[in-house]
C-alpha atoms as a PDB file:
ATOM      1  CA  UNK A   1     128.079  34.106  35.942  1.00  0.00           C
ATOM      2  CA  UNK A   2     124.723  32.199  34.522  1.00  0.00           C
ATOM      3  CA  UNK A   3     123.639  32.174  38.015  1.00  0.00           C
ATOM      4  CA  UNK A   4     124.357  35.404  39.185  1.00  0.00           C
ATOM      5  CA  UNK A   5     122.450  36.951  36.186  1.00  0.00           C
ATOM      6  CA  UNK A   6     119.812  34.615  36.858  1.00  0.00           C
ATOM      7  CA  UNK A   7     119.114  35.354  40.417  1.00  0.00           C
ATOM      8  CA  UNK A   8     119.156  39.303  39.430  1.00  0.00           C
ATOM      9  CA  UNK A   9     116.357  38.124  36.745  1.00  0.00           C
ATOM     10  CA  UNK A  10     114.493  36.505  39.755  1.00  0.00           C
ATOM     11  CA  UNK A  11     114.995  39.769  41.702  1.00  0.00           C
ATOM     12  CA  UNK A  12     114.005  41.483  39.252  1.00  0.00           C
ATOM     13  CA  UNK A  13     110.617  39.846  38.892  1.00  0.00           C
ATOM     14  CA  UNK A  14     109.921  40.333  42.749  1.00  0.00           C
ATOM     15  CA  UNK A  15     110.063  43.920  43.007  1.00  0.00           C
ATOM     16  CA  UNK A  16     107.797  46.213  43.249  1.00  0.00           C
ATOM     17  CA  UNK A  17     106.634  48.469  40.431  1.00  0.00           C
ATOM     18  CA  UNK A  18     105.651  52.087  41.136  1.00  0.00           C
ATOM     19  CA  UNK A  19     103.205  53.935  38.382  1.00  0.00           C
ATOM     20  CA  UNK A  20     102.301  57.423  38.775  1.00  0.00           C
ATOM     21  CA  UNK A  21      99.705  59.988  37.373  1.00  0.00           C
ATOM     22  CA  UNK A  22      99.179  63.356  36.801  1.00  0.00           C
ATOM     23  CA  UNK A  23      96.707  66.044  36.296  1.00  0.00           C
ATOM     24  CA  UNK A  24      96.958  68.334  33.248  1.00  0.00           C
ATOM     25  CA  UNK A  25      98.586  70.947  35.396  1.00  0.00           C
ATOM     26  CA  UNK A  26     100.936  68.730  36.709  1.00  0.00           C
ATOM     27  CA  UNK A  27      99.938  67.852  40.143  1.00  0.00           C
ATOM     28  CA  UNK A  28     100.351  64.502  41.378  1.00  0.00           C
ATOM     29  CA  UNK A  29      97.203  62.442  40.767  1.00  0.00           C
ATOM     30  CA  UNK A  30      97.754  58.542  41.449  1.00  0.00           C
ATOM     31  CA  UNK A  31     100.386  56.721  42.705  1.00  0.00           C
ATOM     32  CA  UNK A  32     100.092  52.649  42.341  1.00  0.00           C
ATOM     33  CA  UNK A  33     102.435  50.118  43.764  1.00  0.00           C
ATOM     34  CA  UNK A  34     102.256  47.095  42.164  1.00  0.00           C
ATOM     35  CA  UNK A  35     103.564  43.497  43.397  1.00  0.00           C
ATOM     36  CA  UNK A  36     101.992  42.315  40.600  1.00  0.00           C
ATOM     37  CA  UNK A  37      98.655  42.735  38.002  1.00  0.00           C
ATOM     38  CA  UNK A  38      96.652  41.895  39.981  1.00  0.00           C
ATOM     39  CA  UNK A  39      98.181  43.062  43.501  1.00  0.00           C
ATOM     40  CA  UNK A  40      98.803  46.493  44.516  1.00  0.00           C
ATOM     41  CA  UNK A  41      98.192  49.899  46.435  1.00  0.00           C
ATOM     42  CA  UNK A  42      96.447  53.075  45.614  1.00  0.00           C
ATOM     43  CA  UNK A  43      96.940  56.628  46.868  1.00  0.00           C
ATOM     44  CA  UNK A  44      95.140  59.343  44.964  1.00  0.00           C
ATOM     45  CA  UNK A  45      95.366  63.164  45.168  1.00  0.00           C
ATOM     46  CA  UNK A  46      93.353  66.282  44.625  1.00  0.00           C
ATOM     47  CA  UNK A  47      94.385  68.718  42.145  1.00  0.00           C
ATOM     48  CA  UNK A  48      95.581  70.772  45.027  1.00  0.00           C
ATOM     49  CA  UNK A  49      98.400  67.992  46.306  1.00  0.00           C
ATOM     50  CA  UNK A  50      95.999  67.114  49.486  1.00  0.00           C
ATOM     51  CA  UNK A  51      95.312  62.884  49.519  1.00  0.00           C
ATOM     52  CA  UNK A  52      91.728  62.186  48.592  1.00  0.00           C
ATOM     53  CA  UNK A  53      91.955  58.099  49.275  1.00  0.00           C
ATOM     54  CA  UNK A  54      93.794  55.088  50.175  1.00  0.00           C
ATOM     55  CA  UNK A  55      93.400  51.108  49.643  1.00  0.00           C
ATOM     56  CA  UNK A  56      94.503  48.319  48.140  1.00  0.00           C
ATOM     57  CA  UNK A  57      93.182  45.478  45.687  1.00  0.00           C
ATOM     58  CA  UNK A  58      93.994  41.436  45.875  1.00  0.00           C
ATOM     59  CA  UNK A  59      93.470  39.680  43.309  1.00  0.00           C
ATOM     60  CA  UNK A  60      91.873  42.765  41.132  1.00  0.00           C
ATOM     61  CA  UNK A  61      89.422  43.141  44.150  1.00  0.00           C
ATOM     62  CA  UNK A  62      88.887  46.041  46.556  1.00  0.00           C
ATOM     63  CA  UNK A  63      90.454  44.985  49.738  1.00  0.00           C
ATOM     64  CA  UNK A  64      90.837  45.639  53.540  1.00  0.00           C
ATOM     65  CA  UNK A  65      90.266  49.375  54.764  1.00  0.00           C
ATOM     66  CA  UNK A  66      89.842  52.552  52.151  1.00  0.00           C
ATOM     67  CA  UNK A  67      90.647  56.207  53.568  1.00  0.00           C
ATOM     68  CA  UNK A  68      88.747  58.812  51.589  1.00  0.00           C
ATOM     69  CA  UNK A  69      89.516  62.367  52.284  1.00  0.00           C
ATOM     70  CA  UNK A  70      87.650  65.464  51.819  1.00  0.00           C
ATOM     71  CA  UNK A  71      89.415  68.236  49.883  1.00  0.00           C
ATOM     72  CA  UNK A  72      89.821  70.277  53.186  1.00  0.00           C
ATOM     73  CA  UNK A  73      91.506  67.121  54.330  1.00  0.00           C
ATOM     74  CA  UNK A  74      88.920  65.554  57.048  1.00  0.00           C
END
């Protein structure tokens, strides 16, 4: 039993965490996906629900491609 509760602990600790965001009028404004602190993905939205940009950070840095988007989506 110890070790079954203990490997669900260490599954636990491996999974991803999902944070989200909103405007005031309740539109979707972030989303984060964290592995960890210091490890994760961005998406964030205009007010209207369209994406505005994409990336990631490692280690608390900027990393790899960002998408931005203009509001009328090019």
């Amino acid at each position: 039993l110890l070790a079954l509760i203990l490997m669900g602990f260490g599954l636990a600790l491996n999974a991803q965490q999902e944070l989200k965001t909103y405007y005031d009028n309740g539109s979707l404004k972030s989303v984060y996906v964290y592995t960890d602190a210091q490890n994760y993905t961005v998406k964030n939205y205009f007010q209207n629900g369209k994406i505005k940009e994409t990336g990631a950070f490692v280690n608390g840095k900027m990393h790899g491609n960002w998408v931005n988007y203009h509001e009328n989506g090019n």
